[in-house]
PDB file of N, CA and C in Angstrom:
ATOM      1  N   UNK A   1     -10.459   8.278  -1.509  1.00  0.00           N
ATOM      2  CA  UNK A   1      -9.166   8.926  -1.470  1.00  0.00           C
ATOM      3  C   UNK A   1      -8.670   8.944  -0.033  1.00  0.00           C
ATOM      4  N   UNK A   2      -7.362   8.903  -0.136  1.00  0.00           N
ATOM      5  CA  UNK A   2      -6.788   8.760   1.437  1.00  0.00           C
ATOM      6  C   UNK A   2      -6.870  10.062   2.009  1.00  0.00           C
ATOM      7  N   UNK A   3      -6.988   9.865   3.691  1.00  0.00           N
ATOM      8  CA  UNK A   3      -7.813  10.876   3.983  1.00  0.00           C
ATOM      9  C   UNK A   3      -9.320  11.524   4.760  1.00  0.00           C
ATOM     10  N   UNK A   4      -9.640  10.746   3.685  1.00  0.00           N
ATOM     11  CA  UNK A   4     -11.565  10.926   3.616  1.00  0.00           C
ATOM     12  C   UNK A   4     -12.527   9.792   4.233  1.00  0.00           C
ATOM     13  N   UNK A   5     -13.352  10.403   4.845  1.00  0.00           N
ATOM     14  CA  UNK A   5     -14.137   9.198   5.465  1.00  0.00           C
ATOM     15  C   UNK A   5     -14.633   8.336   4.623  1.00  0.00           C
ATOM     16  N   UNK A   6     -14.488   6.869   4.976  1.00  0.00           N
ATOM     17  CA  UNK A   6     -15.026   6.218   4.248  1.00  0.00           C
ATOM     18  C   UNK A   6     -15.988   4.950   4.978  1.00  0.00           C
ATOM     19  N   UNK A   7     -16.866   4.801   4.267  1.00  0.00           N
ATOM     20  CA  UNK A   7     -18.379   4.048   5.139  1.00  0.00           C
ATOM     21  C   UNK A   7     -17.953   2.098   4.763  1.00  0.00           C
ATOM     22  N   UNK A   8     -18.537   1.655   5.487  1.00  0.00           N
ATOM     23  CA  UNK A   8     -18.338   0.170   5.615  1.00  0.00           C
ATOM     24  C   UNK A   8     -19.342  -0.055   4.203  1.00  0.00           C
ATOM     25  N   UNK A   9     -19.087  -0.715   3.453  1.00  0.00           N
ATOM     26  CA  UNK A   9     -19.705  -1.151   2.397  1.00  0.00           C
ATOM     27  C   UNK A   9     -20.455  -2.712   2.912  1.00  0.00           C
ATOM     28  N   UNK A  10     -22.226  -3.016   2.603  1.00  0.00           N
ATOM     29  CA  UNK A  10     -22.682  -3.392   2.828  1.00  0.00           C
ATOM     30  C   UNK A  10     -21.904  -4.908   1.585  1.00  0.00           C
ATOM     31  N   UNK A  11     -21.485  -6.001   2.564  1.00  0.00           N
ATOM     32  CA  UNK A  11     -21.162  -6.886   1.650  1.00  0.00           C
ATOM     33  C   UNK A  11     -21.607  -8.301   3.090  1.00  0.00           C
ATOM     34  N   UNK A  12     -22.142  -9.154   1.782  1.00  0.00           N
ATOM     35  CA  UNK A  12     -22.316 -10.978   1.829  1.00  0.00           C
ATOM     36  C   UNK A  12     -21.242 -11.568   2.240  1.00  0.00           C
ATOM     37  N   UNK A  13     -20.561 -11.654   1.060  1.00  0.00           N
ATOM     38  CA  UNK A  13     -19.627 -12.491   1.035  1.00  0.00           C
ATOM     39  C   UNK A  13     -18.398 -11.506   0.530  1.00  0.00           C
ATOM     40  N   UNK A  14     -17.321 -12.151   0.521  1.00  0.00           N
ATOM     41  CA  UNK A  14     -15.546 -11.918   0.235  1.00  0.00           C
ATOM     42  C   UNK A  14     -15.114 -11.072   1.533  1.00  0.00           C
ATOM     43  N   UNK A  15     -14.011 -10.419   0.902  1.00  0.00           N
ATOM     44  CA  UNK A  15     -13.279 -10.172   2.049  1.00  0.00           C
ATOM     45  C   UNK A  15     -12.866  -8.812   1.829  1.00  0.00           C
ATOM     46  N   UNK A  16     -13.387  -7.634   2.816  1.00  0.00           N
ATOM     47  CA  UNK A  16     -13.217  -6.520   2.884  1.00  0.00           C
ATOM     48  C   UNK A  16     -11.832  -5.629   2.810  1.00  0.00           C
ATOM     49  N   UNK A  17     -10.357  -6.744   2.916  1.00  0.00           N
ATOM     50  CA  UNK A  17      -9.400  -5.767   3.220  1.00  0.00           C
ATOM     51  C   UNK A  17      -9.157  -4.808   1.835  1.00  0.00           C
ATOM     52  N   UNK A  18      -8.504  -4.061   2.169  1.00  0.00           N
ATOM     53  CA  UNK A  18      -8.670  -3.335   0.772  1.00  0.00           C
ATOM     54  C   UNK A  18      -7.027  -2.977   0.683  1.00  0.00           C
ATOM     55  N   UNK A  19      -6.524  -3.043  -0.676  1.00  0.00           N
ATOM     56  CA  UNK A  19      -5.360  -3.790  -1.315  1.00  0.00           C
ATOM     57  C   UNK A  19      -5.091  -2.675  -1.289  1.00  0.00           C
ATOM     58  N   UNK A  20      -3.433  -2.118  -1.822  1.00  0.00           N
ATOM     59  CA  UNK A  20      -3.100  -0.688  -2.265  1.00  0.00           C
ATOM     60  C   UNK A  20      -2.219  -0.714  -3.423  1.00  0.00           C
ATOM     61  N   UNK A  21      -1.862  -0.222  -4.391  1.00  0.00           N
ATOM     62  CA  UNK A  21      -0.885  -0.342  -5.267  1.00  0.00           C
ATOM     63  C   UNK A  21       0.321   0.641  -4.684  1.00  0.00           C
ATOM     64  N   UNK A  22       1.599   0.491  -5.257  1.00  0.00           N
ATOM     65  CA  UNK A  22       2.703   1.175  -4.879  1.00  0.00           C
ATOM     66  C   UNK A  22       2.214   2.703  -5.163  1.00  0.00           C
ATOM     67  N   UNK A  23       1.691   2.726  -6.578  1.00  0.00           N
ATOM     68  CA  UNK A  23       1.516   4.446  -6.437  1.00  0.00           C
ATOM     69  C   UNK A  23       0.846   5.206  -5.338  1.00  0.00           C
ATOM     70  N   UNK A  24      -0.533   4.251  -4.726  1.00  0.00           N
ATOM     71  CA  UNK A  24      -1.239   4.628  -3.960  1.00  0.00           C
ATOM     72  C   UNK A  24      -0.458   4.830  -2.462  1.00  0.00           C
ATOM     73  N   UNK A  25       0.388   3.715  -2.377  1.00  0.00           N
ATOM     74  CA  UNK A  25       1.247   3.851  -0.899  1.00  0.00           C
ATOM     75  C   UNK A  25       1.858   4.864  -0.926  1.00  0.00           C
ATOM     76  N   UNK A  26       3.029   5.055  -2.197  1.00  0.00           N
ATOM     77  CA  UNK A  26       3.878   6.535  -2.277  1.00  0.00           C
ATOM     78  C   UNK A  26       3.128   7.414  -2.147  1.00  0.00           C
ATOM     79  N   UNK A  27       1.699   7.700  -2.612  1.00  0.00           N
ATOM     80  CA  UNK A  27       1.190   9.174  -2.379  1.00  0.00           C
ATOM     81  C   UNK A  27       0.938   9.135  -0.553  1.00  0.00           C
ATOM     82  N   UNK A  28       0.071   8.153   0.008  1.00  0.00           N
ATOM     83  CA  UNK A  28      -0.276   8.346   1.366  1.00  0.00           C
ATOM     84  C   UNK A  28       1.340   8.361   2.335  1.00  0.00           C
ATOM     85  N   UNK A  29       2.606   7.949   1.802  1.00  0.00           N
ATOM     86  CA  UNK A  29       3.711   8.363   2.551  1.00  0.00           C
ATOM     87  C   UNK A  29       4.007   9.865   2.538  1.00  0.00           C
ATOM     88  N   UNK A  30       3.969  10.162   1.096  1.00  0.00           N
ATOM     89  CA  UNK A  30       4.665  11.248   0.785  1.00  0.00           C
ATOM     90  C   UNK A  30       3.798  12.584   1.541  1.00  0.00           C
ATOM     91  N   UNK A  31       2.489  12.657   1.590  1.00  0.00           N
ATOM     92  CA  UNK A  31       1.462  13.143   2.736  1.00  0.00           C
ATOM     93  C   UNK A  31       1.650  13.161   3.992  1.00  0.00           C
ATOM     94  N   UNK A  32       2.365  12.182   4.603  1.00  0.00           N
ATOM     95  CA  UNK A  32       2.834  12.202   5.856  1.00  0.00           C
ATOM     96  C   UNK A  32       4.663  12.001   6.018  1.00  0.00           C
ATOM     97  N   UNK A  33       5.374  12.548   5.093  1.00  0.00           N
ATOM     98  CA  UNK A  33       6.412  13.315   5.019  1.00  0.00           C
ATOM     99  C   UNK A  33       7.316  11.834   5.054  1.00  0.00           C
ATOM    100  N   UNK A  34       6.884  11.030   4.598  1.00  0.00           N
ATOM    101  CA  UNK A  34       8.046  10.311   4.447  1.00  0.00           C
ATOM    102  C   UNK A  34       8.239   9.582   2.807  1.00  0.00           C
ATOM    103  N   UNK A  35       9.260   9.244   2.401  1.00  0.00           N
ATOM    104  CA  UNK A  35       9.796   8.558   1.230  1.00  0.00           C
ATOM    105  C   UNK A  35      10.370   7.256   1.069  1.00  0.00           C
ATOM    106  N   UNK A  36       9.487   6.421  -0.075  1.00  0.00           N
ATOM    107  CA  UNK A  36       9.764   5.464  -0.352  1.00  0.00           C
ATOM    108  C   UNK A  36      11.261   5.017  -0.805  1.00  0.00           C
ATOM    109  N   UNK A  37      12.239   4.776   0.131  1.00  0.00           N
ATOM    110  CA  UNK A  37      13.507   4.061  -0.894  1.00  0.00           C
ATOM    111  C   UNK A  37      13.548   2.982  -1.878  1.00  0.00           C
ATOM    112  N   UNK A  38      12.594   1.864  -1.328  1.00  0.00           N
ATOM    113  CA  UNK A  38      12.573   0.798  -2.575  1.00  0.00           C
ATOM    114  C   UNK A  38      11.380   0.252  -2.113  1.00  0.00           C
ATOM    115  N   UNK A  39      10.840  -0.699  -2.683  1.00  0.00           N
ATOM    116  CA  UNK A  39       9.727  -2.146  -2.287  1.00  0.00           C
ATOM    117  C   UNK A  39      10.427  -3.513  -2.513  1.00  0.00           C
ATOM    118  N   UNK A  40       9.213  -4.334  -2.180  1.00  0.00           N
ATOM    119  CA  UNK A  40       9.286  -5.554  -2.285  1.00  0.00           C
ATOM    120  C   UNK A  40       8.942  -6.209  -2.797  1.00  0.00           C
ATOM    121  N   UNK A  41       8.532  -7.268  -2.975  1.00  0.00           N
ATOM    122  CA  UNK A  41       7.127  -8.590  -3.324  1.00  0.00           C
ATOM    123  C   UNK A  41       7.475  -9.666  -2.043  1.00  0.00           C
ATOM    124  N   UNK A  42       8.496 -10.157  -1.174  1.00  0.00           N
ATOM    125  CA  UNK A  42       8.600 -10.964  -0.183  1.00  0.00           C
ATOM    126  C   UNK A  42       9.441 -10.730   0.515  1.00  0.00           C
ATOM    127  N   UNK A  43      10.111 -11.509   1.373  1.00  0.00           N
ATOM    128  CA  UNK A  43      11.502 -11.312   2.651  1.00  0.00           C
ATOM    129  C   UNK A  43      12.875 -11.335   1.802  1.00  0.00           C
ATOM    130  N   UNK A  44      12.666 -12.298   0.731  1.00  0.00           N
ATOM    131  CA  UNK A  44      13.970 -12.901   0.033  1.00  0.00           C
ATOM    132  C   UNK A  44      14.853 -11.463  -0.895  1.00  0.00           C
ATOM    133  N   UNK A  45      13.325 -10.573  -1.228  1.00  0.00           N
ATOM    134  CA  UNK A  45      14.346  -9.247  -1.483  1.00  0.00           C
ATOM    135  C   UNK A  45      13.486  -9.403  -3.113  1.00  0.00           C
ATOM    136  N   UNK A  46      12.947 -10.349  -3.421  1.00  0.00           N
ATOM    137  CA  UNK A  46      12.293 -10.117  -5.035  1.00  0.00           C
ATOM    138  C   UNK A  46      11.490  -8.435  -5.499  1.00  0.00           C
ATOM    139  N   UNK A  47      11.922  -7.825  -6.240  1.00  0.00           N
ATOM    140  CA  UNK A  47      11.497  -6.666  -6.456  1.00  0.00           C
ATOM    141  C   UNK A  47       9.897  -7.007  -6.435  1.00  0.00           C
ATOM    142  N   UNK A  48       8.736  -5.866  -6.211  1.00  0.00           N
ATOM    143  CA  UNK A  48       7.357  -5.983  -6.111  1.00  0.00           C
ATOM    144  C   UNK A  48       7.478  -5.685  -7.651  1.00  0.00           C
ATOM    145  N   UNK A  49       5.950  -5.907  -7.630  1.00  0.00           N
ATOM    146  CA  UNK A  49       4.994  -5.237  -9.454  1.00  0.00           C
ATOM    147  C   UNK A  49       3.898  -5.824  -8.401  1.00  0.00           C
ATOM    148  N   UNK A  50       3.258  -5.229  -9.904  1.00  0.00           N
ATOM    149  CA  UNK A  50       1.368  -5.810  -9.684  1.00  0.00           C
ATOM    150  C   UNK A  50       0.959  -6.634  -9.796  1.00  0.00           C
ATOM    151  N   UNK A  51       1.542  -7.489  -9.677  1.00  0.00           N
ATOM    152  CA  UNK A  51       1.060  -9.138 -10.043  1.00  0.00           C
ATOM    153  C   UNK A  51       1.487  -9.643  -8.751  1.00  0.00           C
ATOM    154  N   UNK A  52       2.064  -9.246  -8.042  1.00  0.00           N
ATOM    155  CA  UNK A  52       2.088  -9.904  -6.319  1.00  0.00           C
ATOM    156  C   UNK A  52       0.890  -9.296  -5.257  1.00  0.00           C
ATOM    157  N   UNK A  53       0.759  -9.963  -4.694  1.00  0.00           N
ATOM    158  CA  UNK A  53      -0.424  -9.283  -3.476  1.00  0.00           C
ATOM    159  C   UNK A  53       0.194  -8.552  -2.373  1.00  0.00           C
ATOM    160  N   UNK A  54       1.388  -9.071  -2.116  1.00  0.00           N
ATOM    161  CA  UNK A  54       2.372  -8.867  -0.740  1.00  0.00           C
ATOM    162  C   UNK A  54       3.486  -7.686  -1.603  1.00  0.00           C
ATOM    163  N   UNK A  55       3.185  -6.446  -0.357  1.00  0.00           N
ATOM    164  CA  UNK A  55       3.802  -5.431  -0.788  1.00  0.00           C
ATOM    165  C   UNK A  55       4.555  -4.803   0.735  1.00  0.00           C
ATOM    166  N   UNK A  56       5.901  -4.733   0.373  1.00  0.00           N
ATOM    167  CA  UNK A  56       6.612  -4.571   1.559  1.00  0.00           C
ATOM    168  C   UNK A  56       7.625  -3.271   1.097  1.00  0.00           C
ATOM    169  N   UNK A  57       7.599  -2.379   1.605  1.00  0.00           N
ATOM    170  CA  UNK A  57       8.229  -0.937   1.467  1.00  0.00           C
ATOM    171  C   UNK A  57       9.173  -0.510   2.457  1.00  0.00           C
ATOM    172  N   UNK A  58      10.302   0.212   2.280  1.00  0.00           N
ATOM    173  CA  UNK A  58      11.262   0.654   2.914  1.00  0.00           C
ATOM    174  C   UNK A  58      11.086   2.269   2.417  1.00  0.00           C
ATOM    175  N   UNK A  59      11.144   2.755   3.822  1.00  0.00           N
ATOM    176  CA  UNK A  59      11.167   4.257   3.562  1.00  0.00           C
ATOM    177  C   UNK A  59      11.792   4.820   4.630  1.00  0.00           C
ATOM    178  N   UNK A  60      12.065   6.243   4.591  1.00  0.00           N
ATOM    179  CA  UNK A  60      12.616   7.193   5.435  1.00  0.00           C
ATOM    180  C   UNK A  60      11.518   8.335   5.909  1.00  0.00           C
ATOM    181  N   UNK A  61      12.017   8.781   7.036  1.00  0.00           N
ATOM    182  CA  UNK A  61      11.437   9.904   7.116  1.00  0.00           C
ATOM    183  C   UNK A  61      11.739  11.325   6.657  1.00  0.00           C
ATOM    184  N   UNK A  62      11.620  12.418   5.842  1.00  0.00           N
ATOM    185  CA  UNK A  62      12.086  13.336   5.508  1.00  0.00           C
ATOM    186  C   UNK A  62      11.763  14.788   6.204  1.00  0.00           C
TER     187      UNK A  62
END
């Protein structure tokens, strides 16, 4: 949970970055007082979902 310490996980192989879904971003904004106006999926303006990897957010501060 965002927040909380979290330990390096003993891994071989892949790749450690760790992904976020929109709900997960809106909660860690809304925690630090700001609000999501819309997202993305690229530059061109295509609305996000979960089926894109690339997540690009516009927000304010409140």
């Amino acid at each position: 949970m965002y927040g909380e310490a979290l330990y390096k996980p003993e891994m071989k192989e892949g790749n450690p970055i760790r992904l976020y879904s929109l709900d997960e971003i809106t909660e860690i904004f809304c925690k630090l007082g700001l609000r999501i106006c819309n997202s993305f999926a690229d530059f061109s303006g295509k609305p996000s979902s979960d089926n894109d990897i690339q997540l690009m957010v516009y927000s304010i501060q409140e």
